[in-house]
N, C-alpha and C. Protein backbone atom coordinates (compact mmCIF):
# COMPACT_ATOMS: atom_id res chain seq x y z
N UNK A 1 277.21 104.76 57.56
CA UNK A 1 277.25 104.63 56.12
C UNK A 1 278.63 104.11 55.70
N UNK A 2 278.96 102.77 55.71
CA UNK A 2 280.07 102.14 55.90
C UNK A 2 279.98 101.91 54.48
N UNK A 3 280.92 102.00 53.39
CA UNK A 3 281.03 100.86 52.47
C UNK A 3 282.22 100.25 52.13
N UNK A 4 281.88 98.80 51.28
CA UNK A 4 282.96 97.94 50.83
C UNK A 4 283.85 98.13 49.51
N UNK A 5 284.70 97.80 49.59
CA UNK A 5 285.36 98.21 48.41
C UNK A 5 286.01 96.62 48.11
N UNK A 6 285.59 96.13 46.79
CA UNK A 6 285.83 94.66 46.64
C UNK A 6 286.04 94.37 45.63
N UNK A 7 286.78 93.54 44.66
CA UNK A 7 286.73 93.12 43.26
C UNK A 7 285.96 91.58 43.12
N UNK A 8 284.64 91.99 42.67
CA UNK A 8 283.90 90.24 42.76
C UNK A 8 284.46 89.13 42.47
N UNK A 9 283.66 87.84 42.69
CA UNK A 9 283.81 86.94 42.27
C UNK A 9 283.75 86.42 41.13
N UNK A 10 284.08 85.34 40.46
CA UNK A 10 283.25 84.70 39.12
C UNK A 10 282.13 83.98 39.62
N UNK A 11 281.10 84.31 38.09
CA UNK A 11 279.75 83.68 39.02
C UNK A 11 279.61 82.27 38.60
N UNK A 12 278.94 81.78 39.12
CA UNK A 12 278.99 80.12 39.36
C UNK A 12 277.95 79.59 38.54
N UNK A 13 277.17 80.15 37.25
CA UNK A 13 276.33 80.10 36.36
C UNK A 13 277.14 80.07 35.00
N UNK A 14 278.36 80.95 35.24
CA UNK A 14 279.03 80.81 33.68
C UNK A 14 280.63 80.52 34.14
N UNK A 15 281.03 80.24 32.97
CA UNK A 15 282.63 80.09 33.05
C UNK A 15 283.60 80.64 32.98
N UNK A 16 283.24 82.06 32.28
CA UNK A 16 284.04 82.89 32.14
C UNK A 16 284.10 83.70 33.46
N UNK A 17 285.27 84.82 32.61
CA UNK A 17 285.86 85.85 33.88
C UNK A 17 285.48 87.26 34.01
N UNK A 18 284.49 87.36 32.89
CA UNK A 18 283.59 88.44 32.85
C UNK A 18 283.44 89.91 33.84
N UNK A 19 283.37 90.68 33.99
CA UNK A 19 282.99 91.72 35.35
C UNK A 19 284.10 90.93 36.16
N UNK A 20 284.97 90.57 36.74
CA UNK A 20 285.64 90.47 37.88
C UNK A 20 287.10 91.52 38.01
N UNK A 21 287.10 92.44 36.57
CA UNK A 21 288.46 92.89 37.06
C UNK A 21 288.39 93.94 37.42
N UNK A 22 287.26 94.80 37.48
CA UNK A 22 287.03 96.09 38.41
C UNK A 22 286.17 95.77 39.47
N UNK A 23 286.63 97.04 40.24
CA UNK A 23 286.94 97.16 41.45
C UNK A 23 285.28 97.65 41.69
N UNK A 24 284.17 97.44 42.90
CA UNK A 24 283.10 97.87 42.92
C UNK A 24 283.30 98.78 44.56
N UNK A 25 282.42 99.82 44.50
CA UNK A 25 281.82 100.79 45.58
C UNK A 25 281.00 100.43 46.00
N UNK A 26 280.45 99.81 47.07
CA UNK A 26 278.81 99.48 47.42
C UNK A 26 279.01 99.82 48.71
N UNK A 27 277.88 100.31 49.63
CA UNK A 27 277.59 100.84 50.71
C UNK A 27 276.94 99.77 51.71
N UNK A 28 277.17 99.21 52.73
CA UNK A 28 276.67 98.50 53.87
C UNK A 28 275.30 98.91 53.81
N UNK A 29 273.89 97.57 53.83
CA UNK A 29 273.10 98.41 54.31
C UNK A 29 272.81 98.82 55.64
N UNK A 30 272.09 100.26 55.52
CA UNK A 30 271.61 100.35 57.15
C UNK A 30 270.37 100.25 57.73
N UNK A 31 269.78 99.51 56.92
CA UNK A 31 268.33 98.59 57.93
C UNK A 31 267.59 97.72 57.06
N UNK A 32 267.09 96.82 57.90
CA UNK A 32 267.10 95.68 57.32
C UNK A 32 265.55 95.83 56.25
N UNK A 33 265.59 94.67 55.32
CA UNK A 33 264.72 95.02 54.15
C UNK A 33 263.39 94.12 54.42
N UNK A 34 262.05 94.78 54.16
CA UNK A 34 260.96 94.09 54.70
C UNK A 34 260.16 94.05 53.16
N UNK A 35 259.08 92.89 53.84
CA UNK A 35 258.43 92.24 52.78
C UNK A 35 257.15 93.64 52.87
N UNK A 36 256.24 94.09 51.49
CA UNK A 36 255.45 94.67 51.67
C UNK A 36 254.60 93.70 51.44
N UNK A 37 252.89 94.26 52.58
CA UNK A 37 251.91 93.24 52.74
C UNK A 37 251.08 92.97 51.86
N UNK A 38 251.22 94.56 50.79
CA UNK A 38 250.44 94.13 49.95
C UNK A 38 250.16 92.99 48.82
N UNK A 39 251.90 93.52 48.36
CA UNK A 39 252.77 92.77 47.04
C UNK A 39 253.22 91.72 47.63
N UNK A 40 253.62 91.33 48.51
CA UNK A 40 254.60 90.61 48.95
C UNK A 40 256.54 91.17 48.20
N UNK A 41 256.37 92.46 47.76
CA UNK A 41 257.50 92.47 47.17
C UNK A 41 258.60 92.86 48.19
N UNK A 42 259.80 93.31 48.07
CA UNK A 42 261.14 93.60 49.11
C UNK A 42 261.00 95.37 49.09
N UNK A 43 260.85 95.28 50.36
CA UNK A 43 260.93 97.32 50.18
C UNK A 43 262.15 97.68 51.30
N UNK A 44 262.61 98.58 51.00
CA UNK A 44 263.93 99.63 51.95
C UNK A 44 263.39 100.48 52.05
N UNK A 45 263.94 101.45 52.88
CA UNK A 45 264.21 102.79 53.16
C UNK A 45 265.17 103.47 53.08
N UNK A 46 266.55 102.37 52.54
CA UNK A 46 267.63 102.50 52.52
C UNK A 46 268.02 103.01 50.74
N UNK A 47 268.05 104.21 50.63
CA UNK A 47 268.78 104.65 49.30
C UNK A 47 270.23 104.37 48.50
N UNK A 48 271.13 104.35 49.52
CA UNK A 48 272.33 104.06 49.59
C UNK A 48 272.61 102.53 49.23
N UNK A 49 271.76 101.69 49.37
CA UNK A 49 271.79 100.53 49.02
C UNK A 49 271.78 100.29 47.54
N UNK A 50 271.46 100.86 46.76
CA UNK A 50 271.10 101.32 45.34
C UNK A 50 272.46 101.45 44.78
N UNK A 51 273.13 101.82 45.15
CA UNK A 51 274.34 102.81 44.76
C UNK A 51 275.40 101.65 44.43
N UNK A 52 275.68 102.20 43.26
CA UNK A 52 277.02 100.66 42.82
C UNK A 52 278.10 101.00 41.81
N UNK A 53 278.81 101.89 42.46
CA UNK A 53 280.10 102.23 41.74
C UNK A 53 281.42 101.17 41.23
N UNK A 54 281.51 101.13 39.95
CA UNK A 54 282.64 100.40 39.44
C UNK A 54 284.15 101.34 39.34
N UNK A 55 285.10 100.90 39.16
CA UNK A 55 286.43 101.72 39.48
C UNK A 55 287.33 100.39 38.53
N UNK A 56 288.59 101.18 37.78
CA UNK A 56 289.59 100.53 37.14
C UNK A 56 290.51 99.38 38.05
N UNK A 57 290.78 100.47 39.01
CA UNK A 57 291.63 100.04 39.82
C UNK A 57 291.04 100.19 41.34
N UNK A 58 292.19 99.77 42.33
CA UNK A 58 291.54 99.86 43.70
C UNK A 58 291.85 101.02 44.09
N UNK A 59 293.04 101.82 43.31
CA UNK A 59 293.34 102.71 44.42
C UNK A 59 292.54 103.95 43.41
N UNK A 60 291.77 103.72 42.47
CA UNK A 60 291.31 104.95 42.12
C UNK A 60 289.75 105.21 42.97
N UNK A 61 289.30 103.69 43.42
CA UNK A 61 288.22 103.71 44.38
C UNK A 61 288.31 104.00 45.88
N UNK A 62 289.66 103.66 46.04
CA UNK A 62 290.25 104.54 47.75
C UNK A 62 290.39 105.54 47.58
N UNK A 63 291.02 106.66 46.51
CA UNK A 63 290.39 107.71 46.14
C UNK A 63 289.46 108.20 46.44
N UNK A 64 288.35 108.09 45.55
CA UNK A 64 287.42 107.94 45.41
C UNK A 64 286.21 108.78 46.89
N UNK A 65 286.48 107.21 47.20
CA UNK A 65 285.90 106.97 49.00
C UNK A 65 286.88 108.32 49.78
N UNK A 66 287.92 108.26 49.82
CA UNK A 66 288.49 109.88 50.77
C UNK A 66 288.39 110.74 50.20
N UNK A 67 288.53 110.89 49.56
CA UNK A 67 287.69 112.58 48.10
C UNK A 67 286.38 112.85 48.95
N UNK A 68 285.61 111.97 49.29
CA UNK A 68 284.08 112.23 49.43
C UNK A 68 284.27 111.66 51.01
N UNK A 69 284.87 111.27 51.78
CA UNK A 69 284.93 111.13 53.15
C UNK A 69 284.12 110.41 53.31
N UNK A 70 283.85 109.29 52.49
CA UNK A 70 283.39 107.81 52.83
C UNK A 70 283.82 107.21 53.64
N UNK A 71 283.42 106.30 54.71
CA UNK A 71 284.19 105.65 55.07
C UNK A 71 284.14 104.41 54.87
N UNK A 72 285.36 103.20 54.71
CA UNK A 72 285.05 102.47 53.64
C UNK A 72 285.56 101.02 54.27
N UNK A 73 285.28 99.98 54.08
CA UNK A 73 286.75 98.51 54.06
C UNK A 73 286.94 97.97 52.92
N UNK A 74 288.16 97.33 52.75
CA UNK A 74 288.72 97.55 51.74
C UNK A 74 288.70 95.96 52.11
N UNK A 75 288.24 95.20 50.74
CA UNK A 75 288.57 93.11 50.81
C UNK A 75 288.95 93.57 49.79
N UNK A 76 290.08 92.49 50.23
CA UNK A 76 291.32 92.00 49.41
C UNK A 76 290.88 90.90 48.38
N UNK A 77 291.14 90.51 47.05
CA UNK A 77 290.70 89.57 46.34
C UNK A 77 291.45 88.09 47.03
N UNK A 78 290.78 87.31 46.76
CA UNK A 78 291.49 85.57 46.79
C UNK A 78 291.64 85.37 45.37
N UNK A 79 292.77 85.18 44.96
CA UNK A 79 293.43 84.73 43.52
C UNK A 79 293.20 82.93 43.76
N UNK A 80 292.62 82.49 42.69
CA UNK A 80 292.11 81.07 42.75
C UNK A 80 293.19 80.17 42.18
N UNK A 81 293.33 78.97 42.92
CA UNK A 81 294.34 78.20 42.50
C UNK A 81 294.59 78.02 41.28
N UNK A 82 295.43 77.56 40.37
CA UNK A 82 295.24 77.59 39.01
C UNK A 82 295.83 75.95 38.82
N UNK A 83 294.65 75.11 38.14
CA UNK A 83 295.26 73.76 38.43
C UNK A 83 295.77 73.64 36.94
N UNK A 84 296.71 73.40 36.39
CA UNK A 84 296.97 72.96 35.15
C UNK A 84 296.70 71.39 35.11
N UNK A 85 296.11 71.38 33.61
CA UNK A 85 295.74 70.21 33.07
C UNK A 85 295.98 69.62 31.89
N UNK A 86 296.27 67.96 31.49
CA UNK A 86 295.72 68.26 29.65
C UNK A 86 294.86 66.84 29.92
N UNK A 87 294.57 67.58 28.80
CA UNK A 87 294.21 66.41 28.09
C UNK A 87 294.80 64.77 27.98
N UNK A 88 295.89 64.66 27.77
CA UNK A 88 296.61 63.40 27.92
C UNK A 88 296.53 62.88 29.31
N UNK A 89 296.56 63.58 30.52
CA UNK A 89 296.42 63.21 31.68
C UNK A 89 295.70 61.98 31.97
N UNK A 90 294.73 62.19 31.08
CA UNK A 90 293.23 61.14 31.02
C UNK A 90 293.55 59.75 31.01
N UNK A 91 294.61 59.38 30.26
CA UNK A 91 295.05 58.14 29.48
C UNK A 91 296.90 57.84 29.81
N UNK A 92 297.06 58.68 30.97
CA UNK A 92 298.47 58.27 31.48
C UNK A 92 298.85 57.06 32.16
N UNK A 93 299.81 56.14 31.94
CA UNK A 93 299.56 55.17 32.29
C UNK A 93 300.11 55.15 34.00
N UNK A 94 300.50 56.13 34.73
CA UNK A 94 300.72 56.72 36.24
C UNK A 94 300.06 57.42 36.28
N UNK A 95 298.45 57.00 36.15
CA UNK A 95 297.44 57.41 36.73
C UNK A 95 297.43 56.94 38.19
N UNK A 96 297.05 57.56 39.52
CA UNK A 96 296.76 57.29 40.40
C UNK A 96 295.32 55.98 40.58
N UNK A 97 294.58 56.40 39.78
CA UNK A 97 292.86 55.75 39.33
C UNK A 97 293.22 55.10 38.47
N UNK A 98 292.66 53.89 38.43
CA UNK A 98 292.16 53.29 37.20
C UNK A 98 291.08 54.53 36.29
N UNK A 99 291.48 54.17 34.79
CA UNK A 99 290.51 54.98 34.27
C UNK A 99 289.77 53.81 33.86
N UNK A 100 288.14 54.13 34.17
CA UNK A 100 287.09 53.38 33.26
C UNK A 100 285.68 54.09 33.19
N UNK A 101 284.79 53.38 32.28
CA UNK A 101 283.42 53.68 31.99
C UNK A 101 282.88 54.09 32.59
């Protein structure tokens, strides 16, 4: 009963930065998830998979996880390049590109 301790990504549907600055609890699953024959829907056996704790910070979720003798891994965020831009860039005349239509 391993879990991760991670601060998500931004999702790739919107632009904003929404949900990414806390910290989430989620548990590894431990067996794999099958189709039922009837429904065709996704079934577990796995409860723990369910489970989705949010946290302020990281270390109140390392907490957290040794309070309750979780055992846990801890990913580190990737901070995303930050490209600055303007507007004028577009129409500089040391543009690398030609700008056109």
């Amino acid at each position: 009963m391993l879990a991760r301790i991670y601060r998500p990504a931004k999702t790739a549907m919107q632009s904003g930065k929404a949900k990414t600055r806390d910290w989430l609890l989620e548990f590894e699953p431990a067996s794999a998830k099958r189709t039922d024959p009837l429904t065709g829907w996704t079934q577990s056996t796995d409860m723990n998979g369910q489970v989705r704790l949010t946290f302020d910070t990281r270390e109140e979720a390392v907490a957290y996880a040794q309070r309750h003798g979780i055992p846990f891994q801890l990913v580190e965020p990737k901070e995303p390049k930050k490209i600055i831009k303007a507007y004028a860039d577009n129409f500089a005349t040391n543009r690398r590109q030609s700008w056109t239509h």
